[in-house]
PDB file of N, CA and C in Angstrom:
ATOM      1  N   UNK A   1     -33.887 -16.336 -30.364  1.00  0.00           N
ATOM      2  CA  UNK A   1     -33.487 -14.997 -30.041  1.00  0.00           C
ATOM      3  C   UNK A   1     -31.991 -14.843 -30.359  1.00  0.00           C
ATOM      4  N   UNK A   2     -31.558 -13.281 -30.720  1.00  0.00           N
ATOM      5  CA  UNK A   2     -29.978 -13.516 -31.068  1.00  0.00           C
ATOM      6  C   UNK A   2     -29.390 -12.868 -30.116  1.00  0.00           C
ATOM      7  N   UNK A   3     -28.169 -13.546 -29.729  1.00  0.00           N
ATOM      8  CA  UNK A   3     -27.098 -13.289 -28.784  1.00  0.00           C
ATOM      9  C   UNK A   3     -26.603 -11.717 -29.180  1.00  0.00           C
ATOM     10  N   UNK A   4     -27.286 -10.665 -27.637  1.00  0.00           N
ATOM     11  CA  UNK A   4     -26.482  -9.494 -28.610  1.00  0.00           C
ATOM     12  C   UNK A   4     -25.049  -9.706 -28.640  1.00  0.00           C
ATOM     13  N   UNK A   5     -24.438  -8.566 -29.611  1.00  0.00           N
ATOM     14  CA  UNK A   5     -22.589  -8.842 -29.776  1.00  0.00           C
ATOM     15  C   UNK A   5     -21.599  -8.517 -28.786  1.00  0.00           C
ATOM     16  N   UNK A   6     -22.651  -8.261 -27.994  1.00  0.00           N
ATOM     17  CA  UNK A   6     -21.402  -7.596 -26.416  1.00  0.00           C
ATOM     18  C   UNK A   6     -21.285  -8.617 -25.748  1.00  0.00           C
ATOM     19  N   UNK A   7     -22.036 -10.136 -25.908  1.00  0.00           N
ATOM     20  CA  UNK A   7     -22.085 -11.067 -25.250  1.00  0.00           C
ATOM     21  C   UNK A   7     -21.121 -12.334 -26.467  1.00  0.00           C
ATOM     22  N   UNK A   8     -20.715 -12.069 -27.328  1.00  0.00           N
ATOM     23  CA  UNK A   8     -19.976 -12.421 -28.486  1.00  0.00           C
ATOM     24  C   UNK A   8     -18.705 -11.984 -28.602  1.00  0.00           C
ATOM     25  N   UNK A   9     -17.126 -12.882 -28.895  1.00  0.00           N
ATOM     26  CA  UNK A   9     -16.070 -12.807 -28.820  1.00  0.00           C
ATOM     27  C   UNK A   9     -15.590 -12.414 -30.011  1.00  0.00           C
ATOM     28  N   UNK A  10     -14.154 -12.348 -31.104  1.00  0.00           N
ATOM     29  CA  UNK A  10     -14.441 -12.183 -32.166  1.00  0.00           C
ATOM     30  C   UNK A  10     -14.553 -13.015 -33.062  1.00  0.00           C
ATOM     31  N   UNK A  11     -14.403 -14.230 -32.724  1.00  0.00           N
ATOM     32  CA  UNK A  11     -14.950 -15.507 -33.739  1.00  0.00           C
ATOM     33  C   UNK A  11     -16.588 -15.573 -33.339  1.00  0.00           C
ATOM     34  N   UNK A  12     -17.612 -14.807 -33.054  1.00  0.00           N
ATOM     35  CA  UNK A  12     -18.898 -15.102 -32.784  1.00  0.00           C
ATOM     36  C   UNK A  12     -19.298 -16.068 -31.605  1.00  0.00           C
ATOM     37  N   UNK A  13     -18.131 -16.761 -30.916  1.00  0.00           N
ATOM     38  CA  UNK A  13     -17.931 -17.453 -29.417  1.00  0.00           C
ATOM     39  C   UNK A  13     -18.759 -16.484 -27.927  1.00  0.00           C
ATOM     40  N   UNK A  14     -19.756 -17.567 -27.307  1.00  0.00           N
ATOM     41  CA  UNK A  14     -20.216 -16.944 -26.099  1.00  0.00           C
ATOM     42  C   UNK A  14     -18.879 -16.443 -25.206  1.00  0.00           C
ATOM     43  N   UNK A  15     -19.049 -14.585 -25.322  1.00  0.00           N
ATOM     44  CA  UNK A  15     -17.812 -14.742 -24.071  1.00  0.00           C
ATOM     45  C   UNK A  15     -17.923 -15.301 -22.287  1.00  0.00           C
ATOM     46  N   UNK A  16     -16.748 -16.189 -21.868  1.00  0.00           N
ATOM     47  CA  UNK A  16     -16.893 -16.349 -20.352  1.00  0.00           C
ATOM     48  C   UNK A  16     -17.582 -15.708 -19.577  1.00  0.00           C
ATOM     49  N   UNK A  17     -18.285 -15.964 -18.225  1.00  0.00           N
ATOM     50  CA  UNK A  17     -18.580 -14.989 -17.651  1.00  0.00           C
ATOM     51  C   UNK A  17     -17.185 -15.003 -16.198  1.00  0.00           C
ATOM     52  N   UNK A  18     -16.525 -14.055 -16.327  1.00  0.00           N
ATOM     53  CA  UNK A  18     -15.537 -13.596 -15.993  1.00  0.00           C
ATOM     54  C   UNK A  18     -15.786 -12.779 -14.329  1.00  0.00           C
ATOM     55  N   UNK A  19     -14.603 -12.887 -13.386  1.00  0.00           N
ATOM     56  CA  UNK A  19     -14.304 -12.013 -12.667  1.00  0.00           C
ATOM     57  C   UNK A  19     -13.384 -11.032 -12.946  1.00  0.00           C
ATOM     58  N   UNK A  20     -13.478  -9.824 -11.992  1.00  0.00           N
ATOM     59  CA  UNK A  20     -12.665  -8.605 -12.443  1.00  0.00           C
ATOM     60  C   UNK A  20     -11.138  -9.367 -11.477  1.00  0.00           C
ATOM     61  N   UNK A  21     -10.265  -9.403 -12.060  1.00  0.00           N
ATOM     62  CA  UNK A  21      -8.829  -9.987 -11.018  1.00  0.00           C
ATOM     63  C   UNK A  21      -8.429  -8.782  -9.709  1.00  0.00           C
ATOM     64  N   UNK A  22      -9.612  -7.919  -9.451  1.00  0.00           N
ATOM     65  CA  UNK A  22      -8.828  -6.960  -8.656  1.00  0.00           C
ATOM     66  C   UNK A  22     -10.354  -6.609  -7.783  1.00  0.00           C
ATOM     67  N   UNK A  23     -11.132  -6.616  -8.522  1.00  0.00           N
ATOM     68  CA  UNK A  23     -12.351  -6.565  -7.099  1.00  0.00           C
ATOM     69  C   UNK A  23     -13.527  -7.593  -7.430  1.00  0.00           C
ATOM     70  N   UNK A  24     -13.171  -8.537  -8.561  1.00  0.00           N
ATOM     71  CA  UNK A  24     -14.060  -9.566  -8.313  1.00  0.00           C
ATOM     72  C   UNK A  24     -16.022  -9.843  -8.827  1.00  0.00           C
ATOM     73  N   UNK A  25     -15.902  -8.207  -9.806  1.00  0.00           N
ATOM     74  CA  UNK A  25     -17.104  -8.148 -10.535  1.00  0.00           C
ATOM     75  C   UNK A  25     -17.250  -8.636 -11.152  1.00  0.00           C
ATOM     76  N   UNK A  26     -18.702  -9.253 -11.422  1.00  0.00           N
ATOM     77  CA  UNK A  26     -18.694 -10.668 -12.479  1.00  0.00           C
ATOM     78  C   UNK A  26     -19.079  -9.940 -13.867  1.00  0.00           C
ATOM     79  N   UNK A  27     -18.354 -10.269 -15.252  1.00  0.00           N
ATOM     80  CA  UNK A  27     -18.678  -9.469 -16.031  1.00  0.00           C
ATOM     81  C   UNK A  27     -18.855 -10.635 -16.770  1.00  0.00           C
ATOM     82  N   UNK A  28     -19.935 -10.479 -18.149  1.00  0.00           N
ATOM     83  CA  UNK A  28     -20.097 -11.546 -18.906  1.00  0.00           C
ATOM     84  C   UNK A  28     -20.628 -11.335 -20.958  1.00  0.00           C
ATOM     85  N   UNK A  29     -19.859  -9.367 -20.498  1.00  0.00           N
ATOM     86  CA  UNK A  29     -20.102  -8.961 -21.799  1.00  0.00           C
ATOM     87  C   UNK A  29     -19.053  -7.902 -21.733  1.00  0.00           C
ATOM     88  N   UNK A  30     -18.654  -7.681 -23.367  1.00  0.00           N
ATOM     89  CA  UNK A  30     -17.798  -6.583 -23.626  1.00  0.00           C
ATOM     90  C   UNK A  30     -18.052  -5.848 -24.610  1.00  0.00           C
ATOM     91  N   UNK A  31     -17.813  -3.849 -24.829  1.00  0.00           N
ATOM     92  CA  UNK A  31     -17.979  -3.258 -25.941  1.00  0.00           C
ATOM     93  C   UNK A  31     -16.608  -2.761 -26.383  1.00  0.00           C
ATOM     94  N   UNK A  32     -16.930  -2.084 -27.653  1.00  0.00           N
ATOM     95  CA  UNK A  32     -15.689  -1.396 -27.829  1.00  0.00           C
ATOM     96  C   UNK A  32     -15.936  -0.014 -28.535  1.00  0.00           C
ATOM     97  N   UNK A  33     -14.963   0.827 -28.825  1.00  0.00           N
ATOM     98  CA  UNK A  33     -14.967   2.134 -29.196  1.00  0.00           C
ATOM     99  C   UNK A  33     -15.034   2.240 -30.689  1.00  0.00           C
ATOM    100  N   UNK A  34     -14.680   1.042 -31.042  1.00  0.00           N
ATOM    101  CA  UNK A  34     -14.946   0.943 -32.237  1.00  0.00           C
ATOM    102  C   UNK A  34     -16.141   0.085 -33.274  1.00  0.00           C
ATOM    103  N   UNK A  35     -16.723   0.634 -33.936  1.00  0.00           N
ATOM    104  CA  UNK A  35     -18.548   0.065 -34.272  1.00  0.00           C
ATOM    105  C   UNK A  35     -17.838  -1.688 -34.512  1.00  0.00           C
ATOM    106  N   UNK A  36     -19.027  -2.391 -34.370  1.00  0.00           N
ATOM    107  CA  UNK A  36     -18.672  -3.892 -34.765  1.00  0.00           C
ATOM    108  C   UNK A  36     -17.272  -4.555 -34.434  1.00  0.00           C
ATOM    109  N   UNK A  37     -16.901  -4.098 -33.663  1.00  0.00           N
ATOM    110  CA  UNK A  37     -15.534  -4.735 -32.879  1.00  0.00           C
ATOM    111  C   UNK A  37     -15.832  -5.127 -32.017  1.00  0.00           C
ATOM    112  N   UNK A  38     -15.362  -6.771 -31.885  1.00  0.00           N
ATOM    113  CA  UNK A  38     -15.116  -7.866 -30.671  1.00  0.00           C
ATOM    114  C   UNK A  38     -14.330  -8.174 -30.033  1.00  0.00           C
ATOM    115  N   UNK A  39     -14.402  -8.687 -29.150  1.00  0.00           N
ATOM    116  CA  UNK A  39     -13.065  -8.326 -28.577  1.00  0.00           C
ATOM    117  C   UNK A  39     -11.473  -9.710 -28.981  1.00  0.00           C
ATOM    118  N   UNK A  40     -10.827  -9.429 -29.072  1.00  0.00           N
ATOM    119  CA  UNK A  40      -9.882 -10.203 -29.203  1.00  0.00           C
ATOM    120  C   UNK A  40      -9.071 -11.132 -28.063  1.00  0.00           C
ATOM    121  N   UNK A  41      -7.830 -12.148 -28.118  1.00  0.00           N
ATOM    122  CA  UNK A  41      -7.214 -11.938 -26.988  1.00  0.00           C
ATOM    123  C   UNK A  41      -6.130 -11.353 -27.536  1.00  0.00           C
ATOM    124  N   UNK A  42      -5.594 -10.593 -26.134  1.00  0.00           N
ATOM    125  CA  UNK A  42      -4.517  -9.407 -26.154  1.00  0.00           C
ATOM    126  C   UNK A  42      -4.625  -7.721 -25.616  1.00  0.00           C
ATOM    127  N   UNK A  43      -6.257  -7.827 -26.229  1.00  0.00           N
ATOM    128  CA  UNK A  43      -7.342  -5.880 -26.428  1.00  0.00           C
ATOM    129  C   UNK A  43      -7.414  -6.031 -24.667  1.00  0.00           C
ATOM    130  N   UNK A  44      -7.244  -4.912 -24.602  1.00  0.00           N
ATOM    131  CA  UNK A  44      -7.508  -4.123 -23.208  1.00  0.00           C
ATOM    132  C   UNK A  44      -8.886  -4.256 -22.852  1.00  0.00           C
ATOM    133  N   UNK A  45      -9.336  -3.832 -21.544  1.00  0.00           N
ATOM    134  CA  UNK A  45     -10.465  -3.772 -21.270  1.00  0.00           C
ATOM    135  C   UNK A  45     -10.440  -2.708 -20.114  1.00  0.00           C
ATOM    136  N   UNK A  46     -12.046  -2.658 -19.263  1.00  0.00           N
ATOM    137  CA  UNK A  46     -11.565  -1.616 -17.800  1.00  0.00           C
ATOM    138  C   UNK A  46     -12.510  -2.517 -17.153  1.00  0.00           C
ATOM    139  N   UNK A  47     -12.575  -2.713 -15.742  1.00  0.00           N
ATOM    140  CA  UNK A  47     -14.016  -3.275 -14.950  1.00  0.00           C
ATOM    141  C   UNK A  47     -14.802  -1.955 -14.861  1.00  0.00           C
ATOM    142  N   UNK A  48     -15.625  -1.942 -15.256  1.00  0.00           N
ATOM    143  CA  UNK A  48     -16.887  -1.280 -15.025  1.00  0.00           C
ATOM    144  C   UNK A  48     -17.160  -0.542 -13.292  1.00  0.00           C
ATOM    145  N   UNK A  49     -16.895  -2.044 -12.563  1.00  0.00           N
ATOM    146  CA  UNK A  49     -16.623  -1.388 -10.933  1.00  0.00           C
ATOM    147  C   UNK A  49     -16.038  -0.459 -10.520  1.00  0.00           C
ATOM    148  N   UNK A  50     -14.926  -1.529 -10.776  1.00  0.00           N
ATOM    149  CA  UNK A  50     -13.381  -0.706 -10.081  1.00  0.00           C
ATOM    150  C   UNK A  50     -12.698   0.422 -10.899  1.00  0.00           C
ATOM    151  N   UNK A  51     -12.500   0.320 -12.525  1.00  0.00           N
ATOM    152  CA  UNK A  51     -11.923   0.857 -13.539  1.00  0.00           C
ATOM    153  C   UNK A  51     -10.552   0.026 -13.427  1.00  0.00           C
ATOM    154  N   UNK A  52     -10.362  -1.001 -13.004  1.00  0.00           N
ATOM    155  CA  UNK A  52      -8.807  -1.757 -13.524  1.00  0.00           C
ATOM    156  C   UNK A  52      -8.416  -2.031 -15.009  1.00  0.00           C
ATOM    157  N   UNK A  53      -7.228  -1.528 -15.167  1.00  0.00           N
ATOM    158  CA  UNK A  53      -7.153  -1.894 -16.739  1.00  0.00           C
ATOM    159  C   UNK A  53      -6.844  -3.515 -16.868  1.00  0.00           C
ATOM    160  N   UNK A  54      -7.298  -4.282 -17.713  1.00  0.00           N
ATOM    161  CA  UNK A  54      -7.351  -5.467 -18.031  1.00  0.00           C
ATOM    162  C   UNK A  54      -7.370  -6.133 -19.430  1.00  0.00           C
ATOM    163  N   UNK A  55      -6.884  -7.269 -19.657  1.00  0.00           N
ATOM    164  CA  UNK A  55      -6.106  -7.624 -20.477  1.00  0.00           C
ATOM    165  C   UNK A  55      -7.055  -8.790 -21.247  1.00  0.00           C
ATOM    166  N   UNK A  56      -7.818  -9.023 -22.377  1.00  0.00           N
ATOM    167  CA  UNK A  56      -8.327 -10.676 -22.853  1.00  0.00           C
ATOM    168  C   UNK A  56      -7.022 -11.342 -23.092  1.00  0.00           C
ATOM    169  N   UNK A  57      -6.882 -12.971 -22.276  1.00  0.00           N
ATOM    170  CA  UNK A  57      -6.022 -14.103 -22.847  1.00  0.00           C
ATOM    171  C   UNK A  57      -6.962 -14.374 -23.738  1.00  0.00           C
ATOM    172  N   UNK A  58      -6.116 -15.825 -23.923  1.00  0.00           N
ATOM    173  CA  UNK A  58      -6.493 -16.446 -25.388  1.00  0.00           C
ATOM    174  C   UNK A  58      -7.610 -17.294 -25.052  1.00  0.00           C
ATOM    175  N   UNK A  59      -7.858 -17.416 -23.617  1.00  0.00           N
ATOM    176  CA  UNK A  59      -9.550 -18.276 -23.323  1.00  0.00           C
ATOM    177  C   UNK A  59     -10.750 -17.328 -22.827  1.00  0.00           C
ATOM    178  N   UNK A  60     -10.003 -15.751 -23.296  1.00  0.00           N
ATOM    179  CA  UNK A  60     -11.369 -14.542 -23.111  1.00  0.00           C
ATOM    180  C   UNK A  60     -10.786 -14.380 -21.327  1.00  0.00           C
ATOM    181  N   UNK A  61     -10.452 -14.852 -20.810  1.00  0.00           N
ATOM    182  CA  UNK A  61     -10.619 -14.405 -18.918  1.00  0.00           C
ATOM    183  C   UNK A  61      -9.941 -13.297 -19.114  1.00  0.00           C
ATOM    184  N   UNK A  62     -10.081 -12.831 -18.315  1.00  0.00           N
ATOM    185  CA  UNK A  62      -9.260 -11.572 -18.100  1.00  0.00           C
ATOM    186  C   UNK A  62      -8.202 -11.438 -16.830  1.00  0.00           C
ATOM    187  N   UNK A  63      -7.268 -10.589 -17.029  1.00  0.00           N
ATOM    188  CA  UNK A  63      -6.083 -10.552 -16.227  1.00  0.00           C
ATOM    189  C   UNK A  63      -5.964  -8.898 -16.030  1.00  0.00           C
ATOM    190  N   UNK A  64      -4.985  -8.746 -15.176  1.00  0.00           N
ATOM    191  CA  UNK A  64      -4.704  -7.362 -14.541  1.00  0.00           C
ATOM    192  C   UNK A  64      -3.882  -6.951 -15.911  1.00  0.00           C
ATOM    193  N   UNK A  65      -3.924  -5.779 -16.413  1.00  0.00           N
ATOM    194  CA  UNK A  65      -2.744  -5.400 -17.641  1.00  0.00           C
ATOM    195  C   UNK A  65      -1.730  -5.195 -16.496  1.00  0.00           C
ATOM    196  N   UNK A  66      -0.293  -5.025 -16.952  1.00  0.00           N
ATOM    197  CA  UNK A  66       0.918  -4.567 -16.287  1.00  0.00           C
ATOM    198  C   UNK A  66       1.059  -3.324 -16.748  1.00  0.00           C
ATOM    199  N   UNK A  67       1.948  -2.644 -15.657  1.00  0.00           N
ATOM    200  CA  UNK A  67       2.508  -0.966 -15.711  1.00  0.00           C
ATOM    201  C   UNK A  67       3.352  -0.590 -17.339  1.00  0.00           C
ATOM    202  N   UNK A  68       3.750  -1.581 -17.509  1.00  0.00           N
ATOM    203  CA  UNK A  68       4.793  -2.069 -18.935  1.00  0.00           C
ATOM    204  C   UNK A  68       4.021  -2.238 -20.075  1.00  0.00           C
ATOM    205  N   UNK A  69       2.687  -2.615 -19.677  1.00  0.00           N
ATOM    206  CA  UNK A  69       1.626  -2.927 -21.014  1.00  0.00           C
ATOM    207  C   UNK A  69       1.331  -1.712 -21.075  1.00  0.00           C
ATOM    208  N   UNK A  70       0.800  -1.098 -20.030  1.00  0.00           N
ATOM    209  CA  UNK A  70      -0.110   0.348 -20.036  1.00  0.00           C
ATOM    210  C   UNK A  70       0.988   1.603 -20.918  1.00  0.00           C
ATOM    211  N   UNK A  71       1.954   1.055 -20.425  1.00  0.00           N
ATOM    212  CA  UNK A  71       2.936   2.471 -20.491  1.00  0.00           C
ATOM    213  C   UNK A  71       3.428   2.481 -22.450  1.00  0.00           C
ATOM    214  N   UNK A  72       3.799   1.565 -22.892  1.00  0.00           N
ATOM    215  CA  UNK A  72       3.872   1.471 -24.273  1.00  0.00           C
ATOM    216  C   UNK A  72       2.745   0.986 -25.158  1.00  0.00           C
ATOM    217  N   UNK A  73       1.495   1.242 -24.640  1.00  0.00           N
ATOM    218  CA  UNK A  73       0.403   1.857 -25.522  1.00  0.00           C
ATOM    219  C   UNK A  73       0.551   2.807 -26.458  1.00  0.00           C
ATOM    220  N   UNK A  74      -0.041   2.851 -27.702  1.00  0.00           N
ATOM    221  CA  UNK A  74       0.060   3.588 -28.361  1.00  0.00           C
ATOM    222  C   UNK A  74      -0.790   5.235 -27.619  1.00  0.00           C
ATOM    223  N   UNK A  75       0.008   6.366 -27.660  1.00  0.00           N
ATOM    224  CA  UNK A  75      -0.360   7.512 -27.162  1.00  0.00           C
ATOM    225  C   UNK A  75      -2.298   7.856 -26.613  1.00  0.00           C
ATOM    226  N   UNK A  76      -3.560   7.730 -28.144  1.00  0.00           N
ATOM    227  CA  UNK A  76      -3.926   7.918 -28.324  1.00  0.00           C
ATOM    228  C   UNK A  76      -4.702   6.777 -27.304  1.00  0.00           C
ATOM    229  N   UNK A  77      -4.694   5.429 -27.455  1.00  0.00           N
ATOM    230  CA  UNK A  77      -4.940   3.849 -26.821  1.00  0.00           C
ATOM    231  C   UNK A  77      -4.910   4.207 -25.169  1.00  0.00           C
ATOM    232  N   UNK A  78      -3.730   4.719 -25.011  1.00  0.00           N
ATOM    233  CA  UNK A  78      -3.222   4.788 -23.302  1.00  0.00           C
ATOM    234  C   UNK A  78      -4.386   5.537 -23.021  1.00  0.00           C
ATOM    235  N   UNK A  79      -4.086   6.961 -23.843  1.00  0.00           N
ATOM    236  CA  UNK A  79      -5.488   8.143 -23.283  1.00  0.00           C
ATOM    237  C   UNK A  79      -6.736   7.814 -23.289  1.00  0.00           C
ATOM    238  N   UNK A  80      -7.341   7.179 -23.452  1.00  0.00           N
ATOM    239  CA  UNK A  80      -8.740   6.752 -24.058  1.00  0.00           C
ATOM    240  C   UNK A  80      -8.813   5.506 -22.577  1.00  0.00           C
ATOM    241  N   UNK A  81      -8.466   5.172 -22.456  1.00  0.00           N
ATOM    242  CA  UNK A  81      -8.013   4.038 -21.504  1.00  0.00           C
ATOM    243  C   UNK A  81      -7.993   4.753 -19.956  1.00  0.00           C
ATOM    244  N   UNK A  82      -7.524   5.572 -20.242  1.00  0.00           N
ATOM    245  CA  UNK A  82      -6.978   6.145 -18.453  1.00  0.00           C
ATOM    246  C   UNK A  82      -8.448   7.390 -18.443  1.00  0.00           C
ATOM    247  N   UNK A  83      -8.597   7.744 -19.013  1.00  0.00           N
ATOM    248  CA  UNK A  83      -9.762   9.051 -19.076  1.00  0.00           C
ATOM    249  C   UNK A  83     -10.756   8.325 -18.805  1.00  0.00           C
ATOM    250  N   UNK A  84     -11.398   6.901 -19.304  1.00  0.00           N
ATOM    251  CA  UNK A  84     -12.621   5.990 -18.781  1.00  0.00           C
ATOM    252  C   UNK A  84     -12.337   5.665 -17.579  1.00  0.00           C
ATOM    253  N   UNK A  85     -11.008   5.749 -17.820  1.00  0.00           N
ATOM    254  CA  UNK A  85     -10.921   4.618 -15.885  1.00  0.00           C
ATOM    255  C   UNK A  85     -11.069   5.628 -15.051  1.00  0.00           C
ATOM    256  N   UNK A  86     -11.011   6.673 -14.870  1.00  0.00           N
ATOM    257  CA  UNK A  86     -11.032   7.884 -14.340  1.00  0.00           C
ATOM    258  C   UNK A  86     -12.072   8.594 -13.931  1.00  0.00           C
ATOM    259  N   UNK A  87     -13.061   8.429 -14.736  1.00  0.00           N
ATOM    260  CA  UNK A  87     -14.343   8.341 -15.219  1.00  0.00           C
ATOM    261  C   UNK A  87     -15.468   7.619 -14.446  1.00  0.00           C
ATOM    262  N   UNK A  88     -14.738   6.264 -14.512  1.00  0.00           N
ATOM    263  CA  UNK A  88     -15.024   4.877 -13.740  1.00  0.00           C
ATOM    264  C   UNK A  88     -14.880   5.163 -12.300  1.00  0.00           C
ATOM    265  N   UNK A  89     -13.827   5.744 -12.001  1.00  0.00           N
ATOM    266  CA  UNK A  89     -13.424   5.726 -10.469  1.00  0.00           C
ATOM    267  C   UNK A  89     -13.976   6.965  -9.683  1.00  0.00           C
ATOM    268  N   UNK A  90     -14.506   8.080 -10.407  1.00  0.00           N
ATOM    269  CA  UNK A  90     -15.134   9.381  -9.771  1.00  0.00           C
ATOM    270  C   UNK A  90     -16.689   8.674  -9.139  1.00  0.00           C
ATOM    271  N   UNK A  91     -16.947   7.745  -9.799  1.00  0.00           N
ATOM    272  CA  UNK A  91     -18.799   7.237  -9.246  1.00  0.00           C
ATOM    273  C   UNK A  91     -18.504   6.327  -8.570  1.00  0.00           C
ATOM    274  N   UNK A  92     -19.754   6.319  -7.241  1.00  0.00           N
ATOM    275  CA  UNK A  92     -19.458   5.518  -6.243  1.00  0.00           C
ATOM    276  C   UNK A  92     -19.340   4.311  -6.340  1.00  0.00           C
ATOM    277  N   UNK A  93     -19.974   3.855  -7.343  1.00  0.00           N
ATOM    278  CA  UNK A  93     -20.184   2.468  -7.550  1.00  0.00           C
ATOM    279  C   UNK A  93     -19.495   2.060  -8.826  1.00  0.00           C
ATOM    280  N   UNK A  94     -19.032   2.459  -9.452  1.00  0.00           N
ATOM    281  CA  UNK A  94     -18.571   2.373 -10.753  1.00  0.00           C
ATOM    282  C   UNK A  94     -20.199   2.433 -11.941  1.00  0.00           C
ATOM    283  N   UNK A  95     -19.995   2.039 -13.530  1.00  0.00           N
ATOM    284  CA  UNK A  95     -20.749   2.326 -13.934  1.00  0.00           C
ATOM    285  C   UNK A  95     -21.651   1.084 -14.175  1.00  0.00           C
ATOM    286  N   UNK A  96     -23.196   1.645 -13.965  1.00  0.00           N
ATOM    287  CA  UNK A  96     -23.662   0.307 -13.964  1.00  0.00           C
ATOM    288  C   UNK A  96     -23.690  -0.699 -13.006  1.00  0.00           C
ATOM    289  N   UNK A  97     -23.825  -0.486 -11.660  1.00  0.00           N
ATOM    290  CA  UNK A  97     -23.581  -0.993 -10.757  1.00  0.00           C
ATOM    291  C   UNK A  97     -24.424  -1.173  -9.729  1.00  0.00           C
ATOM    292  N   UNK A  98     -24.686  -2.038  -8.649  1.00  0.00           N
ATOM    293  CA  UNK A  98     -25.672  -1.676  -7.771  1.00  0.00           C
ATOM    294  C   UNK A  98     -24.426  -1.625  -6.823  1.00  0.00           C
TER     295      UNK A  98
END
């Protein structure tokens, strides 16, 4: 059977299965906005739960982004970013959630 790509890093690597650093949701796949894009380390992310913005290191875990990362985003990056999390945070549970 093939590994779908949301469960795939961008060298084709199983990604970690990860906690969120701020409420602790176990996540163990990622998409992106852009078709056939994996995720990198460095690329942003959101928890699905909570909507925290979050950061891939270089071993895939994820970390809290800083106010300093968020803020010198490119314009278009920041918006796209804060409108999901926003998004994220209006539902009770976040998305996808029990």
């Amino acid at each position: 059977m093939k590994t779908p790509k949301e469960k795939l890093d961008s060298k084709g690597n199983l990604l970690p299965t990860v906690a969120c650093p701020v409420c602790l949701y176990m996540m163990d796949c990622a998409s992106s906005l852009e078709p056939c894009q994996r995720p990198r380390p460095g690329d942003f992310s959101l928890c699905l739960k909570c909507g925290a913005i979050l950061r891939f290191q270089e071993n895939f875990h994820l970390r809290a982004a800083t106010e300093f990362e968020i803020r010198f985003l490119p314009d278009k990056e920041r918006k796209v970013l804060l409108e999901a999390q926003m998004v994220i945070r209006a539902m009770p549970t976040g998305i996808f959630c029990n």
